[in-house]
Protein backbone atom coordinates (compact mmCIF):
# COMPACT_ATOMS: atom_id res chain seq x y z
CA UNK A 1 -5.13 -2.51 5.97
CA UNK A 2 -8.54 -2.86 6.52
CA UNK A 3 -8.31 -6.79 6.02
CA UNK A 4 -6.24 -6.99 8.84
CA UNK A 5 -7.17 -4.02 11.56
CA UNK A 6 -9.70 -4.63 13.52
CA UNK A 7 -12.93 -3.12 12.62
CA UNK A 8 -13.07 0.21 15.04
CA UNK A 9 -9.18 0.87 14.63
CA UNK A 10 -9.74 0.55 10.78
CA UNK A 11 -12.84 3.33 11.65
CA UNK A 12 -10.49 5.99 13.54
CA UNK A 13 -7.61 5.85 10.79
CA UNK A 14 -10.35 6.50 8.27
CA UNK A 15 -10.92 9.72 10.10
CA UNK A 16 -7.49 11.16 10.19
CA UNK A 17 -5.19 13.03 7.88
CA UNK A 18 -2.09 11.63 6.19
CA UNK A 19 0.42 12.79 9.01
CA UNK A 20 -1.60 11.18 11.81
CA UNK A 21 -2.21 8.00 10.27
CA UNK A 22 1.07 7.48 9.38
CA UNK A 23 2.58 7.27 13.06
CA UNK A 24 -0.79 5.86 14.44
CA UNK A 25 0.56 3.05 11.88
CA UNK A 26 3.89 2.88 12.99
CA UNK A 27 3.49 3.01 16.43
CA UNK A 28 0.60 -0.03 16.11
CA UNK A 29 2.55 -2.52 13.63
CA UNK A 30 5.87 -1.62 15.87
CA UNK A 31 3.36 -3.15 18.94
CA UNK A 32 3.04 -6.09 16.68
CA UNK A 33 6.31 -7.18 16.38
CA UNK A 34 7.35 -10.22 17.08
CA UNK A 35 11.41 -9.53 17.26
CA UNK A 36 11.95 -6.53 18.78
CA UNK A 37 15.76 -6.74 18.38
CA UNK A 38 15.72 -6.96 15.12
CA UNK A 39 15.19 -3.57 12.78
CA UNK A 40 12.65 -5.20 10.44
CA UNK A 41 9.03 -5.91 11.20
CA UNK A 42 9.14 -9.32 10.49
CA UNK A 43 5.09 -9.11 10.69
CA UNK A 44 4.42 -5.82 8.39
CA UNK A 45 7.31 -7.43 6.02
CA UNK A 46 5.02 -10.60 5.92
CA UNK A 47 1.41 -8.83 5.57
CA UNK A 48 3.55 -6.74 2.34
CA UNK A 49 4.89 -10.40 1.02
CA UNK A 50 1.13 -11.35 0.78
CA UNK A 51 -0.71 -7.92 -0.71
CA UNK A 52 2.23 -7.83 -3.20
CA UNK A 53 1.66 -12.00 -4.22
CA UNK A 54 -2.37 -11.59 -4.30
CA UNK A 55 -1.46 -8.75 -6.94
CA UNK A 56 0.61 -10.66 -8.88
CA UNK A 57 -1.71 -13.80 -9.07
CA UNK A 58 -5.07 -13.07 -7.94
CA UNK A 59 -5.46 -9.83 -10.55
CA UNK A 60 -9.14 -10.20 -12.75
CA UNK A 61 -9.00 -7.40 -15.37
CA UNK A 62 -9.13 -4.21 -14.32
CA UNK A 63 -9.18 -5.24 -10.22
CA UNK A 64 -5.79 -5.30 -8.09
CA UNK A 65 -5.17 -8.64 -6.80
CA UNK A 66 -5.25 -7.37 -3.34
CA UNK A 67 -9.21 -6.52 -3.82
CA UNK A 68 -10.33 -9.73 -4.90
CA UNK A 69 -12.06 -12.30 -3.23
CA UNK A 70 -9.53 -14.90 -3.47
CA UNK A 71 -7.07 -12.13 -2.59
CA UNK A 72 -8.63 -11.15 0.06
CA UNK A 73 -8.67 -14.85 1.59
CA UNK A 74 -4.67 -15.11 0.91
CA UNK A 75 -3.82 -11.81 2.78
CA UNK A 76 -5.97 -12.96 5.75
CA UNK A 77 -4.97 -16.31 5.70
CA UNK A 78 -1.54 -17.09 4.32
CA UNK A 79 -0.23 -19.58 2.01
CA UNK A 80 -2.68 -22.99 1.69
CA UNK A 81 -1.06 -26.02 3.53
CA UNK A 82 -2.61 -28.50 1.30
């Protein structure tokens, strides 16, 4: 999460328990999304797609994919175009 919350959001969730930042979650990635008809968060199912690919690939030793540098750049960014 804290590649993709804004800085002082990131800083409040840090500060909360378990219970609290679990529906400050829901109720912020349910603002986010961009089909509200469907029942999926086509967004949060998108920003999961990417942590769980930059594990898979971008893994060095004993570091998850998803806290790498290059990982890192693919959650942020998406898949390269070229």
């Amino acid at each position: 999460m804290r590649y993709v919350l804004p800085a002082d959001i990131y800083k409040n969730i840090k500060k909360m328990d378990k219970d609290e930042m679990f529906v400050y979650l829901k109720k912020y990635w349910s603002s986010l999304d961009p089909d509200k008809t469907t029942e999926n968060n086509e967004l949060l199912e998108e920003l999961n797609s990417r942590v769980k690919y930059a594990n898979l690939e971008f893994k060095e030793l004993s570091t998850d994919g998803w806290n790498t540098d290059r990982g890192r750049v693919y959650i942020i960014n998406g898949k390269p175009r070229s």
